[in-house]
Protein backbone atom coordinates (compact mmCIF):
# COMPACT_ATOMS: atom_id res chain seq x y z
CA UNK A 1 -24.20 57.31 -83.02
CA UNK A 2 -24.56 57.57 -79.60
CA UNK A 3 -26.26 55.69 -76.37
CA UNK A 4 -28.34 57.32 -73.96
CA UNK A 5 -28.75 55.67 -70.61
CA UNK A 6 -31.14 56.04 -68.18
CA UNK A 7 -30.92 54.86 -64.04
CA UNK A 8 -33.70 54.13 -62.17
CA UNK A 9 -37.17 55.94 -62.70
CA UNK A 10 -39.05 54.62 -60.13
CA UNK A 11 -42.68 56.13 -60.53
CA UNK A 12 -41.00 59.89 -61.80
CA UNK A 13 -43.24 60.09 -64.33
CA UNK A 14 -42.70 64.18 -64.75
CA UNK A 15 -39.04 64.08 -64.34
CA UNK A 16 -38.97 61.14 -67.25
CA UNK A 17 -40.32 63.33 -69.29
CA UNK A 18 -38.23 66.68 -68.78
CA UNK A 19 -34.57 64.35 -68.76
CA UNK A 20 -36.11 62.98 -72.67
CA UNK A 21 -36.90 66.34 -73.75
CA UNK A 22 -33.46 67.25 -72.42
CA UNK A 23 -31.51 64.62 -74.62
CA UNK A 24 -30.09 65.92 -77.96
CA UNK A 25 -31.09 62.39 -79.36
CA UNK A 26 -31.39 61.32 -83.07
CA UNK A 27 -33.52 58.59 -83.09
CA UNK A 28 -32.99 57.38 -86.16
CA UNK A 29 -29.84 56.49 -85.24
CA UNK A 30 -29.29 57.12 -80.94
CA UNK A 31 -30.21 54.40 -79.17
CA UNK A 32 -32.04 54.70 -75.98
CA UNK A 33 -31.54 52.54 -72.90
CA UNK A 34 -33.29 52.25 -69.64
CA UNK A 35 -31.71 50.10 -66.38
CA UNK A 36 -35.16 49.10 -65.01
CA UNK A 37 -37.11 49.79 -61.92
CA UNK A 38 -39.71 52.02 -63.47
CA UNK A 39 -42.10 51.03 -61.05
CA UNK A 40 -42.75 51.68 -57.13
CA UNK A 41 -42.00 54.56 -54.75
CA UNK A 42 -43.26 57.44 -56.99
CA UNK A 43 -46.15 59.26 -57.70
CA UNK A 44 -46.86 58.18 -61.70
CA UNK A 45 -45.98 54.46 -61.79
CA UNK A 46 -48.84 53.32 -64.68
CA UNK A 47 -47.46 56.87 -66.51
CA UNK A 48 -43.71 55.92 -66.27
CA UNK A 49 -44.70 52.18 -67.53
CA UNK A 50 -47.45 53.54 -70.06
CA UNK A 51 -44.52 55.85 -71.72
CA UNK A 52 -41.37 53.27 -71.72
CA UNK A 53 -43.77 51.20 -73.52
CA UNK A 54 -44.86 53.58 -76.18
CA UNK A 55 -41.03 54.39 -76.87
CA UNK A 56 -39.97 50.47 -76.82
CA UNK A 57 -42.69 49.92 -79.03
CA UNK A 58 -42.66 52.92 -81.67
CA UNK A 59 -38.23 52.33 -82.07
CA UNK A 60 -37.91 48.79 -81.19
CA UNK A 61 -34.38 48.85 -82.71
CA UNK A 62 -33.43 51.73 -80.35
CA UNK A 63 -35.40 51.84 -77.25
CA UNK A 64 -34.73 49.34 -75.27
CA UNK A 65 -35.89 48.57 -71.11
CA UNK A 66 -34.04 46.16 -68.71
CA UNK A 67 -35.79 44.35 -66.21
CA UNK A 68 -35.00 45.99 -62.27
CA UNK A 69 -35.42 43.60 -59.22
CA UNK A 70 -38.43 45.56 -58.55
CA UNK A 71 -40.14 44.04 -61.84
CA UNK A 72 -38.90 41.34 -60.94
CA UNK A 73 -40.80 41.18 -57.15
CA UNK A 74 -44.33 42.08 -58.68
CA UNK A 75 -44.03 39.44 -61.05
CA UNK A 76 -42.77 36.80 -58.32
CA UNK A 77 -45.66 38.55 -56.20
CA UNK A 78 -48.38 37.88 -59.08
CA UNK A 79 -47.18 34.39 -59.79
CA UNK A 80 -47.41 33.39 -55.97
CA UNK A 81 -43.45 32.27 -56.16
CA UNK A 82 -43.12 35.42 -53.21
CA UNK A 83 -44.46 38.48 -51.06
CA UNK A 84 -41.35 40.48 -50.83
CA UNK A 85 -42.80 42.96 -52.72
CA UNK A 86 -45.25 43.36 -50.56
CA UNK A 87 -42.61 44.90 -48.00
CA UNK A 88 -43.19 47.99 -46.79
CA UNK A 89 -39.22 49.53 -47.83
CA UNK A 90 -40.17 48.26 -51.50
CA UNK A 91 -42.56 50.97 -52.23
CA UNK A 92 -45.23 48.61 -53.64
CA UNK A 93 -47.65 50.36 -51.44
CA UNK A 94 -47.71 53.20 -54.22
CA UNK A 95 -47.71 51.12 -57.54
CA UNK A 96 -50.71 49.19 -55.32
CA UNK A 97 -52.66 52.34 -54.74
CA UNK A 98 -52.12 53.61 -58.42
CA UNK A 99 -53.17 50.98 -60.53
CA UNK A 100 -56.34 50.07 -58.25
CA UNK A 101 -57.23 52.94 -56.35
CA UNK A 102 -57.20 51.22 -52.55
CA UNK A 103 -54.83 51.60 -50.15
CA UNK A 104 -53.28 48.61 -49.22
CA UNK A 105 -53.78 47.01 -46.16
CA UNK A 106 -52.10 43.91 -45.35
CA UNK A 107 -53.30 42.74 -41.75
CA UNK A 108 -54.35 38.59 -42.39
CA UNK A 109 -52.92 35.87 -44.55
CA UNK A 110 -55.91 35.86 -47.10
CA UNK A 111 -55.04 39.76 -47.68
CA UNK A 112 -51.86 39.39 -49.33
CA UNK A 113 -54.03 36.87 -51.61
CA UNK A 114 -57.19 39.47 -52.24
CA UNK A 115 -54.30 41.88 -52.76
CA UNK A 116 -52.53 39.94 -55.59
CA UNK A 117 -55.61 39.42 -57.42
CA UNK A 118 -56.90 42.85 -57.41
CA UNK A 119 -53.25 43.90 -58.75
CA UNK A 120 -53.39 41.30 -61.04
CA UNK A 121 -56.76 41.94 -61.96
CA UNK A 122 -56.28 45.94 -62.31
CA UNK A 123 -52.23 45.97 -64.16
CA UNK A 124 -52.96 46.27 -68.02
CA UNK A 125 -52.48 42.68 -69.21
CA UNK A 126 -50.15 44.65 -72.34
CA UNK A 127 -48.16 46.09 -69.23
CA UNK A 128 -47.52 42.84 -67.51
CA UNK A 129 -46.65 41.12 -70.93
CA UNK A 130 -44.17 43.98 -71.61
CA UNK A 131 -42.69 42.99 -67.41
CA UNK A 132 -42.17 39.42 -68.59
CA UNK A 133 -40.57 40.13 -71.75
CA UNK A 134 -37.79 42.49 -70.70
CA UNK A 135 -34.40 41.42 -71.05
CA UNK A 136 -31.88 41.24 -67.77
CA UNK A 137 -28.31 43.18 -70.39
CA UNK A 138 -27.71 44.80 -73.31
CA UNK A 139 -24.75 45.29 -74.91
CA UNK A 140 -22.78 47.48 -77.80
CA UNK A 141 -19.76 48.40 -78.73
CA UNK A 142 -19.59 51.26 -76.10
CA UNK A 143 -20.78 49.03 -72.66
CA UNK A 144 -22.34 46.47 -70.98
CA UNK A 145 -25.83 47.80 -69.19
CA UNK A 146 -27.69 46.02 -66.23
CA UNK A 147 -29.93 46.62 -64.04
CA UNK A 148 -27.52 46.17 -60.52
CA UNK A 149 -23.94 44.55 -61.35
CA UNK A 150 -22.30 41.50 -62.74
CA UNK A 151 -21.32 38.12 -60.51
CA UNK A 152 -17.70 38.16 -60.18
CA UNK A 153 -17.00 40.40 -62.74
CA UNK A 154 -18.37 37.73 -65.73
CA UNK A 155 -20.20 38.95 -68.45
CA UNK A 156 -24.17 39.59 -68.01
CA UNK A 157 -24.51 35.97 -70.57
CA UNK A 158 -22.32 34.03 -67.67
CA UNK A 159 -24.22 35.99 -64.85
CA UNK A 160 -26.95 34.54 -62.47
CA UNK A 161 -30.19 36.04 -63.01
CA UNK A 162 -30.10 37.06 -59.37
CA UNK A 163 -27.01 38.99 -59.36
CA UNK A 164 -27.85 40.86 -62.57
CA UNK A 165 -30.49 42.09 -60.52
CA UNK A 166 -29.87 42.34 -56.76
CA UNK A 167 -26.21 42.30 -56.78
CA UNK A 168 -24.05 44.58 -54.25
CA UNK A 169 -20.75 43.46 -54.78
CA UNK A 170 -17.93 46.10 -53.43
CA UNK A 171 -15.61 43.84 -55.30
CA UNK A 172 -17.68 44.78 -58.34
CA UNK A 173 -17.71 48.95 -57.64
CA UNK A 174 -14.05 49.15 -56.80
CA UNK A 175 -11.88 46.24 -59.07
CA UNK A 176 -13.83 45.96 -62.04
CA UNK A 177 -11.74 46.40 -65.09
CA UNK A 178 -13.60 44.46 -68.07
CA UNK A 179 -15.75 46.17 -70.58
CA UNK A 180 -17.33 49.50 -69.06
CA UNK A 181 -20.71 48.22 -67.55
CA UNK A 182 -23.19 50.75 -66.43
CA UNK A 183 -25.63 49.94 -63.81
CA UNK A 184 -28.19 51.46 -61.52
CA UNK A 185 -29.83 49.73 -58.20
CA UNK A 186 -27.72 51.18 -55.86
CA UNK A 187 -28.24 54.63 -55.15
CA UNK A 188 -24.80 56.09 -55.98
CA UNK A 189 -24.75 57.90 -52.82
CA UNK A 190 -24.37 54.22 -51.03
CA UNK A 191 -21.41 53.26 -53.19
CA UNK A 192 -17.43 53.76 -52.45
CA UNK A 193 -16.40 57.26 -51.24
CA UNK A 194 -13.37 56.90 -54.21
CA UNK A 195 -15.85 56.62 -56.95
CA UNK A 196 -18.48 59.54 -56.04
CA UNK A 197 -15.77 61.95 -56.30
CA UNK A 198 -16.99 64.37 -58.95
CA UNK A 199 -20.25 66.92 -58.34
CA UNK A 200 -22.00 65.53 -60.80
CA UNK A 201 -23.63 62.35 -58.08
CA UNK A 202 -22.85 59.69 -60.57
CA UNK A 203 -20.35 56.78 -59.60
CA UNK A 204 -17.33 55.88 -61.76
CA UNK A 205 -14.46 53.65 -60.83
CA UNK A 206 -11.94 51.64 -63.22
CA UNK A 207 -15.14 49.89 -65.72
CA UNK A 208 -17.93 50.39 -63.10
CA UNK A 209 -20.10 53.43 -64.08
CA UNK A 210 -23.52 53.36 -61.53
CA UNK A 211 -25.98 56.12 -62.49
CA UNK A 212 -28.83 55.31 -60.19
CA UNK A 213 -28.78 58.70 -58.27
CA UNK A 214 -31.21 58.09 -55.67
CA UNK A 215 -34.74 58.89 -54.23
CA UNK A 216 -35.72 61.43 -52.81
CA UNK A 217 -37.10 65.33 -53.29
CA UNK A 218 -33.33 66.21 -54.16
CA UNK A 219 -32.76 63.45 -56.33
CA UNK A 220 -32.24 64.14 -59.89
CA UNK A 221 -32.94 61.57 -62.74
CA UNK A 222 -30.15 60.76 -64.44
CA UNK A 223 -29.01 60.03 -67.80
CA UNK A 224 -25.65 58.78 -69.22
CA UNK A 225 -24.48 59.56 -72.74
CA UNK A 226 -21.77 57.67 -74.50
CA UNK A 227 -19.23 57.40 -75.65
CA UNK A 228 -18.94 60.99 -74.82
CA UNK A 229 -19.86 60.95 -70.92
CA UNK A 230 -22.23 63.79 -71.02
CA UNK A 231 -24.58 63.38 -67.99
CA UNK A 232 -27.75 64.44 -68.23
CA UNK A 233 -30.45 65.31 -65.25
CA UNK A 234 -33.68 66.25 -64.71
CA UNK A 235 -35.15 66.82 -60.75
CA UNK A 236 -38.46 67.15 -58.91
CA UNK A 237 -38.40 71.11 -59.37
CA UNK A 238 -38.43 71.27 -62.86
CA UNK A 239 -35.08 72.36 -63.29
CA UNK A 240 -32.44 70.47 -65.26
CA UNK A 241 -28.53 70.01 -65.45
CA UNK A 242 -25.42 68.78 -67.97
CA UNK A 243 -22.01 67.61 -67.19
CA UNK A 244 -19.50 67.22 -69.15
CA UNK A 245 -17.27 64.28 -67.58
CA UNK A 246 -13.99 64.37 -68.35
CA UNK A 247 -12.38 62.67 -65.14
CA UNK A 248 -12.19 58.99 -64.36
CA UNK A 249 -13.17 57.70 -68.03
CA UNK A 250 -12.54 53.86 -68.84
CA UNK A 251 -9.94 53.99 -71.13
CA UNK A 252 -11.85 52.28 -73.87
CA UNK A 253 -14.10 54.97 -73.79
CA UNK A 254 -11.24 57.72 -74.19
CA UNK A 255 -9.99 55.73 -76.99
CA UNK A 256 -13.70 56.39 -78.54
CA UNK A 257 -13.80 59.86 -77.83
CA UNK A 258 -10.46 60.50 -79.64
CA UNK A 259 -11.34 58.16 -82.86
CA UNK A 260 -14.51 60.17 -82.87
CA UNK A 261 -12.29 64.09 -82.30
């Protein structure tokens, strides 16, 4: 049994689909995790939501989907609790534009209300019910998985909601030594200089393994398989690539990998 973990997808509908057809996943037995932010920045948003849906719902037992901070915003957006999402750096401006096919223009006060009912009004209501019901960790016997990091290095049950998703803690990226947590939210390119050592973009340091590779037209999507740490990657182009980690492993995991030899 293995568990396949996915970073941030953010709109990449095409590349979601080349990095699954990629995975040599059972899935009768494989599970299948994603970190969140599906939505925002790229050019399929209602695809990349449409799909993680389908999967969650054909392999419940399997598939699973964290909740991202940018979830998080449209639903504090909908619910009037916040505009951040709204934001220009957020890439709302393309989930906006794809679900109700008008730019958005935000120039008065009562926009940012005619805009968050024409969102509301236009989002699937079974796509905003999925938003609200996604979990903020997951954890087997291989890792903890969240969205962006754990508060002081507690377990995601003892975490704030906030930090599991908005956390940047450089205590958390270069001391952690608990129970191997993957994460995404920071593009790995952002983290410590120690951890991005290998050429494979991914970030791993002591328990801290970030797989959120970035955003951009170089960017691959990236996905994390364990307990084996083979990284696999799909990018814009169409082309795809597999690592085979072998530096830098928790030691938990190594254990693993030798029961398993």
């Amino acid at each position: 049994m293995k568990t396949f973990v996915v970073g941030d997808i953010h709109g990449r509908c095409a590349q979601l689909h080349g990095l699954l057809e990629l995975l040599p996943r059972d899935e009768s037995i494989d599970k299948l995790i994603f970190l969140g932010d599906l939505i925002d920045r790229g050019p399929d948003v209602p695809g990349c939501v449409a799909h993680v849906i389908d999967l969650c719902q054909r392999n419940p037992e399997r598939v699973i989907c964290l909740r991202g901070n940018h979830e998080q915003m449209l639903l504090d957006f909908l619910d009037g609790a916040d505009t951040i999402w709204m934001s220009t750096a957020t890439g709302s401006d393309q989930t906006f534009a794809q679900y109700t096919e008008t730019p958005l223009r935000l120039l008065t006060e009562a926009d940012f209300g005619a805009a968050r009912d024409l969102i509301a009004a236009k989002v699937p209501a079974d796509q905003i019910a999925f938003l609200r019901s996604l979990p903020l960790y997951h954890e087997d016997d291989f890792a903890l998985y969240v969205h962006a990091g754990l508060e002081n290095g507690k377990h995601p049950r003892d975490s704030s909601p906030h930090a599991l998703l908005w956390t940047r803690n450089a205590d958390f990226y270069k001391s952690y030594y608990g129970k191997p947590c993957v994460f995404g939210h920071t593009p790995t390119p952002f983290l410590p200089l120690r951890g991005r050592l290998g050429r494979h973009g991914i970030y791993l340091c002591h328990s801290a393994i970030g797989i959120d590779t970035g955003y951009n037209l170089h960017s691959p999507l990236s996905c994390l398989s364990l307990p084996d740490f083979t990284l696999y990657q799909s990018f814009a182009d169409g082309h795809t690539a597999t690592h085979h980690i072998t530096a830098f492993i928790p030691e938990t995991l190594k254990t693993m990998q030798r029961n398993i030899g």
